[in-house]
Protein backbone atom coordinates (compact mmCIF):
# COMPACT_ATOMS: atom_id res chain seq x y z
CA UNK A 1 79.68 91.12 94.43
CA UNK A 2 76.92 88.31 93.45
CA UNK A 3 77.21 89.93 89.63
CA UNK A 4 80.70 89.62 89.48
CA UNK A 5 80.96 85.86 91.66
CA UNK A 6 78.38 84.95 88.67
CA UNK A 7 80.47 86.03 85.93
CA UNK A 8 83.75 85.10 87.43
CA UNK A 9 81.46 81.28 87.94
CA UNK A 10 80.75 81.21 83.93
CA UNK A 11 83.91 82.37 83.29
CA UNK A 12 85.48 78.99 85.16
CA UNK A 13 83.03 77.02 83.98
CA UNK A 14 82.78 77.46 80.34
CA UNK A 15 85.63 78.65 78.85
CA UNK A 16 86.48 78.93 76.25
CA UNK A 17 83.07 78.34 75.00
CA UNK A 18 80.88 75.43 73.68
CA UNK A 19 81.60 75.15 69.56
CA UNK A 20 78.04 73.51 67.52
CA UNK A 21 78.29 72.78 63.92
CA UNK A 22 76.48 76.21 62.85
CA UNK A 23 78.96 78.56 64.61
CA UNK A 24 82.41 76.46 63.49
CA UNK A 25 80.42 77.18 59.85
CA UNK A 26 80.54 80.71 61.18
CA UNK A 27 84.17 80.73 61.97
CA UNK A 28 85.20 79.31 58.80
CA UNK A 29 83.38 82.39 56.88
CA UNK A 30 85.92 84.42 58.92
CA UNK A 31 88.93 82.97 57.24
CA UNK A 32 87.57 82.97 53.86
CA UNK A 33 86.10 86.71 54.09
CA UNK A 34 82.39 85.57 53.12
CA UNK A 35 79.92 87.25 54.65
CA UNK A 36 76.15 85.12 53.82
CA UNK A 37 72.74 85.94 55.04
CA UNK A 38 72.16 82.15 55.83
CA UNK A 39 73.77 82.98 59.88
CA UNK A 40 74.12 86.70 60.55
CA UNK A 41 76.53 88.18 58.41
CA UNK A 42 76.79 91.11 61.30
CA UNK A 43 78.01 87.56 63.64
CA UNK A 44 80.90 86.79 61.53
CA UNK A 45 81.98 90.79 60.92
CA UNK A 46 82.05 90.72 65.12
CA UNK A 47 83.50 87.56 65.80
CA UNK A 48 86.02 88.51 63.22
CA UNK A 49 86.48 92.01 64.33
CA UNK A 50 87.37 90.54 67.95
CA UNK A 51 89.05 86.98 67.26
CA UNK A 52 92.72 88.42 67.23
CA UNK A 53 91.89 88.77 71.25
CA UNK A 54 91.56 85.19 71.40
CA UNK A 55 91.33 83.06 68.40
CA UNK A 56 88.76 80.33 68.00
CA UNK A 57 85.72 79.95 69.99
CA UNK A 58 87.55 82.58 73.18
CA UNK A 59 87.01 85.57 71.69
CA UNK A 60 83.02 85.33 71.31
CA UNK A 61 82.24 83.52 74.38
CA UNK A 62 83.95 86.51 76.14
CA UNK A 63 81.90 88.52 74.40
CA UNK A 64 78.76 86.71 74.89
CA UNK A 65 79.07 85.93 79.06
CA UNK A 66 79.98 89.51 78.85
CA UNK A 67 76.66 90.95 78.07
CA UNK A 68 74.58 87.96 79.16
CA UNK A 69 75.86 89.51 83.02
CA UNK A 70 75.62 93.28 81.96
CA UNK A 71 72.22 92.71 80.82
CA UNK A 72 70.89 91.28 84.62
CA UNK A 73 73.41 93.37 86.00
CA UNK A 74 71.43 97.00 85.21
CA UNK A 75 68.20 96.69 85.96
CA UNK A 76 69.74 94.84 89.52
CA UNK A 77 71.39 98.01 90.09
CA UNK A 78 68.59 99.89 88.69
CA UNK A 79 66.38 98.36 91.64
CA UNK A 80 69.42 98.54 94.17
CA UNK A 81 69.03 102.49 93.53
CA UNK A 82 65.77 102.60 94.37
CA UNK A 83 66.00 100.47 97.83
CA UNK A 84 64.40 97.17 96.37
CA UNK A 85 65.84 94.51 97.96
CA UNK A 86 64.66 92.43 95.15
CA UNK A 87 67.52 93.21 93.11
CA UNK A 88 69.22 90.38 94.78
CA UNK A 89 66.98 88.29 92.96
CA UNK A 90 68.74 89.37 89.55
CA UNK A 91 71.99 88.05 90.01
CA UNK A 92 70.73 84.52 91.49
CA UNK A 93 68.12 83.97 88.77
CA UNK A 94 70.96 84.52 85.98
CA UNK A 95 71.95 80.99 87.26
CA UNK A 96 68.95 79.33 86.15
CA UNK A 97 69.32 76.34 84.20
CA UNK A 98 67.10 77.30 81.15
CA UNK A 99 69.06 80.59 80.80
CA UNK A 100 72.29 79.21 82.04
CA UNK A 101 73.20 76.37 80.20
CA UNK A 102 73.02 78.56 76.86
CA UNK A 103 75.74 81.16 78.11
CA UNK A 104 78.56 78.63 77.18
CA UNK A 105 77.20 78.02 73.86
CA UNK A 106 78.46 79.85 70.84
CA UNK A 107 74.93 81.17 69.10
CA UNK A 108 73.51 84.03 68.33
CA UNK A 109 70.95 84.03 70.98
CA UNK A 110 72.03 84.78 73.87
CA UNK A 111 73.81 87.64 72.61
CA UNK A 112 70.75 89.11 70.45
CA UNK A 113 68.62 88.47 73.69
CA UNK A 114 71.35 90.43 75.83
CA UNK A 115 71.55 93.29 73.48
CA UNK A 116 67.81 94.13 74.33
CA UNK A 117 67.73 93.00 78.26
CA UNK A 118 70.26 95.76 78.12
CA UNK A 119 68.70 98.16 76.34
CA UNK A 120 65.66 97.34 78.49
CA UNK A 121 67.75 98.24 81.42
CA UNK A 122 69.57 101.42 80.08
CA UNK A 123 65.33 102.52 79.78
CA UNK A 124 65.21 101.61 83.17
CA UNK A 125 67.99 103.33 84.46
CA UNK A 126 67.19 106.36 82.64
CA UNK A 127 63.50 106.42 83.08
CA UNK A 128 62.48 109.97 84.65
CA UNK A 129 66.35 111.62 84.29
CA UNK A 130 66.79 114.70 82.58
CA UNK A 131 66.54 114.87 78.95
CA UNK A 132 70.40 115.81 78.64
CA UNK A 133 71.26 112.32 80.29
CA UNK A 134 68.23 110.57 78.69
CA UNK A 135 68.49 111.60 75.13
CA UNK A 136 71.95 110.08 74.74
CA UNK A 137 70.84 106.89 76.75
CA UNK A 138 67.58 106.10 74.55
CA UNK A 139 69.54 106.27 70.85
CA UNK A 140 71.95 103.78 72.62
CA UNK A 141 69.37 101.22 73.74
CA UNK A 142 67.64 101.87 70.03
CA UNK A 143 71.04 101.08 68.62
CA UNK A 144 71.14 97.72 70.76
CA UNK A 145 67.53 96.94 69.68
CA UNK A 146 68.72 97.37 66.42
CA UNK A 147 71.97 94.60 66.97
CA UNK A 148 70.08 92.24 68.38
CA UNK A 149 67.65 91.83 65.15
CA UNK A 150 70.72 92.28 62.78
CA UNK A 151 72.01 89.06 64.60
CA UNK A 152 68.42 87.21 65.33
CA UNK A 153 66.49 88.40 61.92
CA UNK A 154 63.03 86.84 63.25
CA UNK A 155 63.02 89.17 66.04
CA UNK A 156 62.06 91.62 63.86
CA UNK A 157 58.86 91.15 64.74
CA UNK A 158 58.88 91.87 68.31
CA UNK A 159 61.72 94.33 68.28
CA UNK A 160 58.95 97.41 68.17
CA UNK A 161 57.46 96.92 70.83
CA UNK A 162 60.64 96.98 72.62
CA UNK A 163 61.54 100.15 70.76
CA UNK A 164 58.03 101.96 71.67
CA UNK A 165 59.64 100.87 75.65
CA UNK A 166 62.37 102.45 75.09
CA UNK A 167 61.30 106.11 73.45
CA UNK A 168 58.39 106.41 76.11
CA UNK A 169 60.28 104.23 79.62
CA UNK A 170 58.12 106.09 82.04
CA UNK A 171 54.72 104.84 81.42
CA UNK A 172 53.47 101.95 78.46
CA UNK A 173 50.57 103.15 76.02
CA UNK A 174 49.32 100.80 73.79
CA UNK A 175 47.77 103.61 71.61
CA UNK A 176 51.67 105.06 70.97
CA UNK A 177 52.69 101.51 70.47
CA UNK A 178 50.61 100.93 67.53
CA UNK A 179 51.94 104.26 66.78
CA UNK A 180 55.52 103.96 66.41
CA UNK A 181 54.94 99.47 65.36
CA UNK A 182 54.92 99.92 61.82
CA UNK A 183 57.42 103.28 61.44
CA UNK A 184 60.01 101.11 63.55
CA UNK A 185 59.77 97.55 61.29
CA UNK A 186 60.67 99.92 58.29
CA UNK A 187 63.45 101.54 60.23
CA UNK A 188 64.33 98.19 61.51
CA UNK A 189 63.90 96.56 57.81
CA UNK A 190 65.40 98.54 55.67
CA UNK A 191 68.15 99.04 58.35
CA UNK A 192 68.89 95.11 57.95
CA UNK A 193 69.14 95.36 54.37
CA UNK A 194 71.84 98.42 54.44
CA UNK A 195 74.11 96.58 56.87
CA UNK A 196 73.61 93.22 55.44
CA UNK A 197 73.39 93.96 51.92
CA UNK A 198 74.97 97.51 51.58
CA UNK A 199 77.53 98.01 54.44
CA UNK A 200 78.65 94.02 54.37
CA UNK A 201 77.95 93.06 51.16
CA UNK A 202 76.54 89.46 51.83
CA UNK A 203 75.45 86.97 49.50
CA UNK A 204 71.77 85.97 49.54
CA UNK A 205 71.36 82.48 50.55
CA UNK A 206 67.70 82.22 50.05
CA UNK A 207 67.35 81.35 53.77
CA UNK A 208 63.44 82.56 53.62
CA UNK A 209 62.89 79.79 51.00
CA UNK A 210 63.87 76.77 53.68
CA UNK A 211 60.31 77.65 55.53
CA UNK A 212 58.66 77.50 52.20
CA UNK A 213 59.96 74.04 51.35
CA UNK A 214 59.06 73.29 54.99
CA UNK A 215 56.02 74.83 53.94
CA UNK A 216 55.42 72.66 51.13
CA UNK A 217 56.66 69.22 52.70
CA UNK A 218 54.16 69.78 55.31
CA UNK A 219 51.28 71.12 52.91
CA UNK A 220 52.19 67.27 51.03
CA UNK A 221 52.12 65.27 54.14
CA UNK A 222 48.54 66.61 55.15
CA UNK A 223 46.86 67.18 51.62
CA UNK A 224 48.42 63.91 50.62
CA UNK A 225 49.53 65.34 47.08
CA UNK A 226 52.85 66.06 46.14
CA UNK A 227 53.53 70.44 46.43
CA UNK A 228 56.70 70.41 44.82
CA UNK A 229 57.54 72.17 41.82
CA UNK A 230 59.22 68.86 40.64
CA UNK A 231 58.15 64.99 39.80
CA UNK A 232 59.80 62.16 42.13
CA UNK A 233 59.49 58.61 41.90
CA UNK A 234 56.96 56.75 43.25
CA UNK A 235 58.88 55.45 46.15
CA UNK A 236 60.39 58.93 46.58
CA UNK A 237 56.80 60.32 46.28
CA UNK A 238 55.54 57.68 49.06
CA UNK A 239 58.28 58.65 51.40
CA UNK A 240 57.48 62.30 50.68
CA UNK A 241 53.19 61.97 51.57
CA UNK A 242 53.48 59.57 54.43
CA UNK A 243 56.93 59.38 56.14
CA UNK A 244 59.00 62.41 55.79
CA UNK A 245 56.95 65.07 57.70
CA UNK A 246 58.11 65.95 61.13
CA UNK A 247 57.04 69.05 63.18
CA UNK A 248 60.54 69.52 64.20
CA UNK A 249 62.98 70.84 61.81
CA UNK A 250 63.10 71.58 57.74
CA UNK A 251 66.60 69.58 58.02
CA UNK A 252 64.96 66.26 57.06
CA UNK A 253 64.13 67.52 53.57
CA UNK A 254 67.93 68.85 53.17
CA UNK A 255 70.40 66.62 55.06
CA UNK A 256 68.56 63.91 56.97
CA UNK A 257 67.84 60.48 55.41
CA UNK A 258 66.04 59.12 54.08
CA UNK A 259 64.22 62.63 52.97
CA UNK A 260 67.24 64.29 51.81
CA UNK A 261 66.41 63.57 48.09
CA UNK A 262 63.81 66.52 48.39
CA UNK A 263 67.36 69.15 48.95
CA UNK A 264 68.80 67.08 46.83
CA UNK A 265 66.65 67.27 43.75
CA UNK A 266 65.25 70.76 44.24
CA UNK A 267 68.77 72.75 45.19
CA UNK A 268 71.35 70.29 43.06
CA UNK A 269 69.68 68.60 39.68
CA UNK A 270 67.13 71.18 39.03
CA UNK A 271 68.58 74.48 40.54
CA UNK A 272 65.39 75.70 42.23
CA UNK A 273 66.60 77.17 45.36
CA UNK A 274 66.81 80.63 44.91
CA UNK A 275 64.44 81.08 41.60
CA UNK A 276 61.02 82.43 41.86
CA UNK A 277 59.39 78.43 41.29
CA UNK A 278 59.69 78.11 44.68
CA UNK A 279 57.59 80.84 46.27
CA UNK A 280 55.14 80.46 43.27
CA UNK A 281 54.69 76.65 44.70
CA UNK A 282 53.91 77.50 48.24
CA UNK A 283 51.70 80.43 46.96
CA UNK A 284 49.73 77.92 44.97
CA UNK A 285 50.12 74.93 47.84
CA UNK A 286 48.62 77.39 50.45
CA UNK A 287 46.11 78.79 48.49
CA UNK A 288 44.68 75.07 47.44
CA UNK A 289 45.56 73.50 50.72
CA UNK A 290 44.88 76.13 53.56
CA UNK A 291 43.37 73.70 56.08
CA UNK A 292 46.62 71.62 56.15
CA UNK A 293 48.81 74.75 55.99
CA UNK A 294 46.92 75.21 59.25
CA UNK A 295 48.03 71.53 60.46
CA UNK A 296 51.07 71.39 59.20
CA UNK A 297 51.95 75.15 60.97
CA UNK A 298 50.00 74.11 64.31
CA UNK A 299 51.71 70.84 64.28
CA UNK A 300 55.22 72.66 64.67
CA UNK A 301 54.04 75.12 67.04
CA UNK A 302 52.79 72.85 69.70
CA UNK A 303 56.01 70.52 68.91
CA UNK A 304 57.95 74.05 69.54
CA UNK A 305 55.80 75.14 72.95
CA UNK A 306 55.09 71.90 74.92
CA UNK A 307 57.66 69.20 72.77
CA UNK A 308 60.94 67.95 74.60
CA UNK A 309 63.44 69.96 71.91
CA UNK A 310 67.03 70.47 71.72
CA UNK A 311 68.11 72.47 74.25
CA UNK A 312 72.17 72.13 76.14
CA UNK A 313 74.43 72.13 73.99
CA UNK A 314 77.14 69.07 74.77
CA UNK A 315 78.60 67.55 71.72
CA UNK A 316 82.19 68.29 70.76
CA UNK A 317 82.20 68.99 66.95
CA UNK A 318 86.14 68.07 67.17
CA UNK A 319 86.10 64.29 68.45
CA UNK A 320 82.49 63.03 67.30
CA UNK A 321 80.57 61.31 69.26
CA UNK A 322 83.05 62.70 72.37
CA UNK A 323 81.06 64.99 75.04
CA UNK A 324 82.66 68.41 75.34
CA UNK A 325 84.88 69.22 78.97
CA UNK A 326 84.32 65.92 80.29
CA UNK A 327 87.32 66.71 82.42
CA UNK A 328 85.28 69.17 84.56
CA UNK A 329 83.64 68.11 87.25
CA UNK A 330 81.65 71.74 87.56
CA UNK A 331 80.56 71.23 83.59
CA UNK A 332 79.39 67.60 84.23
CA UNK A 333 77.24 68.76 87.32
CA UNK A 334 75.69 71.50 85.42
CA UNK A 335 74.64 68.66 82.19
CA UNK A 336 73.59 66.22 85.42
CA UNK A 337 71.25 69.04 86.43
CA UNK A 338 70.09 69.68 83.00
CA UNK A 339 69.39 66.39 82.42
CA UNK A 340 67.27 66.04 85.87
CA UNK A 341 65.05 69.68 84.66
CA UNK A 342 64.70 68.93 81.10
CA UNK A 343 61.70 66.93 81.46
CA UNK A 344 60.12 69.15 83.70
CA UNK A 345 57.93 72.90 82.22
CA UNK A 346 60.88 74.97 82.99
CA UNK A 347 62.64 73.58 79.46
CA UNK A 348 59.26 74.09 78.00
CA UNK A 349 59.18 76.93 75.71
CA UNK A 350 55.65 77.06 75.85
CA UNK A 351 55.83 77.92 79.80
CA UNK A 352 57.21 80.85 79.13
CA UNK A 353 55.29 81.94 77.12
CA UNK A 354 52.43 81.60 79.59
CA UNK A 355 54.53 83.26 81.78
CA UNK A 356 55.26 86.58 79.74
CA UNK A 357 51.25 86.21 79.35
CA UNK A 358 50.64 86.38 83.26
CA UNK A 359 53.45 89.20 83.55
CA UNK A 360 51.88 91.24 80.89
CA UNK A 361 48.65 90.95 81.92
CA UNK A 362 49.60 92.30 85.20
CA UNK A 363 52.11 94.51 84.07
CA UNK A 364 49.07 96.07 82.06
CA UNK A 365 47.58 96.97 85.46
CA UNK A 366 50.31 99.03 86.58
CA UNK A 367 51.62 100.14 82.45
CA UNK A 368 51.56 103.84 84.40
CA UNK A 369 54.61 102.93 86.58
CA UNK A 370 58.20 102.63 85.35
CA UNK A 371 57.94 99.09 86.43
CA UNK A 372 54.80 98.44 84.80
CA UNK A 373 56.20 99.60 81.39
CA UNK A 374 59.56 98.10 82.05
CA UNK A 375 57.53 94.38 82.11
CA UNK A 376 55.08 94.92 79.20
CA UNK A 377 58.12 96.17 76.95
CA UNK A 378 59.69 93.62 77.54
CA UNK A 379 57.46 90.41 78.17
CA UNK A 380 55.51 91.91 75.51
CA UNK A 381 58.50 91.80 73.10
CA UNK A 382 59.25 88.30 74.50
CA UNK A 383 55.41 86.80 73.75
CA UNK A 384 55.24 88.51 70.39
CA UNK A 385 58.89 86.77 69.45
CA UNK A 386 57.92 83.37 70.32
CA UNK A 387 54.59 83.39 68.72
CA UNK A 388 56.11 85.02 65.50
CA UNK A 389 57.45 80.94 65.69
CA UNK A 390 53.46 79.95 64.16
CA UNK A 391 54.58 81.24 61.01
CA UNK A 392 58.21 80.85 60.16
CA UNK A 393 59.09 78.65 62.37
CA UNK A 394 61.30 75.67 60.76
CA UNK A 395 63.33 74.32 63.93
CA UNK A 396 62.12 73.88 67.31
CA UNK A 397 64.97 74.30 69.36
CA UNK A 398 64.56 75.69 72.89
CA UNK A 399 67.14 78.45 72.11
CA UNK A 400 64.57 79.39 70.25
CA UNK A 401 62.49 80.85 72.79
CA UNK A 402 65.16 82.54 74.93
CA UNK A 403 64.44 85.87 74.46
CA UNK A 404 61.36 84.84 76.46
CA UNK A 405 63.23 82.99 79.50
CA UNK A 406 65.56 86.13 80.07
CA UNK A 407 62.40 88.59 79.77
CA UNK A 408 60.47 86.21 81.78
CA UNK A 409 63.07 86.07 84.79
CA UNK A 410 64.01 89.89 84.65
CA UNK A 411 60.16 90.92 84.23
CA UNK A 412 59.30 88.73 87.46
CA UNK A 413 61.60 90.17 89.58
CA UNK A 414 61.20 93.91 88.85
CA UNK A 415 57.57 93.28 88.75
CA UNK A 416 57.34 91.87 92.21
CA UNK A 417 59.48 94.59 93.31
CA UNK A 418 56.73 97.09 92.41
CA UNK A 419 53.89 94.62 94.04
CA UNK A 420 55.81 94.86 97.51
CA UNK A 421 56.16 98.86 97.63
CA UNK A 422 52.63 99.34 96.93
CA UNK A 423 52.09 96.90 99.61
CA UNK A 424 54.00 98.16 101.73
């Protein structure tokens, strides 16, 4: 009943979902049948695939709230079957303002973090059964792992350890983790380049070349020497070493002024983006400047752990500069409440990271138990995903780090579940 009062809640709230400028860019690839690696081509086969059931922004929000409440809702019932009262918890903490405010939001995610809280929770469920129920189960939850990087590339990364979780649910071993890491990022790889590239057919965008010119705008600012595989002015150059640096987001060297000459010159006049000059450039810049390589990347990551980022989601795209639903009173409660928490740890990313630290440290403890491996699969996913941010990192939103906010709730509750039987 508290599952379903929660959905039914986001369901009044938010519909029909909360349109930002990269998932309109989404929905326009729909209509003109591109598929681009740039978003996740797999996002705009899906949200095409299930617009006709409610065109525009209806259809994926459905979708999205949809799994966002299945994925709390099984390991609740998973710890409801087992007589932990704690399962209450679940449904309460879904309404959390740093996961909350997000489920509106058209992005990829929340849904890429849902697909593997529920294939966490299918483990869960399934931990212990017979093999004739498990079997099936497992190559499910691997198939959801598997979604969830096709829409959320970076979490690539961290998607192993989540896998290990799910082939071995009963008990965590580090040892069989290591085992199965670097098997599963091939699988997981080359598994991303046959849907993307071979199933989809999407154009390459050159998306991994954004960090390097990150890379290299950064590398300029600290080493106070121009990185670029091209001349500018001497204004232009000035701008470039002192002003245009910012541990936030690559945007300023592509559409921000007054840096967006850098874009400009690099993707426009001298059709660079894409060609192999670029990665030969950061090569070289790293290799001459790895000290500030260092600052530049430590710069960002602080900025993305303790900085006050972009996190609710409230302009409408439509009407510029208009706030979205300002004709809800619910809506306008919720942003008052964001507004009051943002400046406080829990829209932090870095706190949760600390807290998928704490959980997996005692999870470690008890890695023997279901619940033990249930919270280092999938904290440990959660801290490997947002510190995979150090290196390719080029926007600091606090969407950013949701994987680890859902992990972080979930793996709290069903590891104080565990604390209280042995207690008791």
């Amino acid at each position: 009943m508290l599952l379903a009062a929660g959905y039914a809640f986001t369901l009044w709230l938010y519909y029909p979902g909360v349109m930002t400028w990269d998932a309109k860019f989404v929905y326009q690839d729909i209509a003109k049948g591109f598929y681009g690696d740039w978003q996740s081509p797999v996002m705009t086969w899906l949200w095409g695939v299930i617009d006709p059931i409610v065109p525009g922004s209806g259809s994926m929000f459905l979708l999205i709230a949809t799994s966002y409440w299945l994925g709390f809702a099984l390991p609740s019932f998973a710890l409801a079957v087992r007589g932990r009262r704690s399962a209450l918890l679940l449904p309460a903490l879904a309404l959390m303002p740093p996961a909350f405010v997000f489920v509106g939001t058209i992005c990829r995610d929340v849904p890429s973090s849902s697909c593997w809280l529920i294939a966490a929770g299918i483990a869960f469920i399934v931990a212990g059964r017979r093999p004739w129920i498990k079997r099936p189960m497992q190559a499910l939850a691997l198939a959801l792992i598997a979604l969830g990087v096709l829409l959320r590339l970076n979490g690539l990364i961290a998607a192993p350890i989540l896998a290990a979780y799910v082939i071995w649910p009963e008990r965590f071993s580090l040892r069989r983790a290591a085992y199965v890491y670097v098997p599963a990022g091939i699988i997981l790889f080359l598994t991303v380049q046959l849907i993307y590239y071979g199933v989809l057919g999407a154009t390459r965008q050159h998306a991994l070349q954004s960090i390097m010119i990150f890379d290299l705008g950064g590398i300029s600012h600290f080493a106070k020497e121009n990185q670029y595989p091209v001349e500018w002015t001497g204004t232009e150059n000035t701008q470039l070493l002192v002003g245009c640096y910012q541990p936030t987001e690559w945007d300023i060297y592509w559409r921000l002024e007054p840096c967006q000459f850098v874009m400009q010159r690099i993707e426009h006049e001298k059709g660079l983006l894409g060609t192999a000059a670029i990665p030969k450039a950061w090569s070289l810049a790293i290799a001459r400047h790895p000290i500030a390589y260092l600052e530049l990347r430590s710069a960002f990551m602080w900025n993305f752990l303790a900085g006050s980022n972009l996190t609710m989601w409230v302009a409408d795209i439509e009407h510029p500069p208009q706030r979205i639903f300002l004709d809800r009173p619910g809506f306008t409660a919720l942003v008052s409440l964001h507004d009051a928490l943002k400046p406080t740890p829990l829209f932090r990313a870095g706190s949760w990271l600390v807290l998928c630290m704490v959980l997996c440290w005692f999870g470690w403890r008890r890695g023997n138990t279901r619940e033990g491996a249930f919270v280092l699969g999938v904290c440990g996913s959660a801290m490997i995903y947002v510190l995979s941010y150090y290196p390719v990192g080029v926007a600091s939103d606090f969407r950013y780090a949701y994987w680890a906010v859902v992990a972080g709730l979930v793996g709290a509750v069903v590891l104080s579940a565990r604390s209280r039987s042995l207690q008791s």
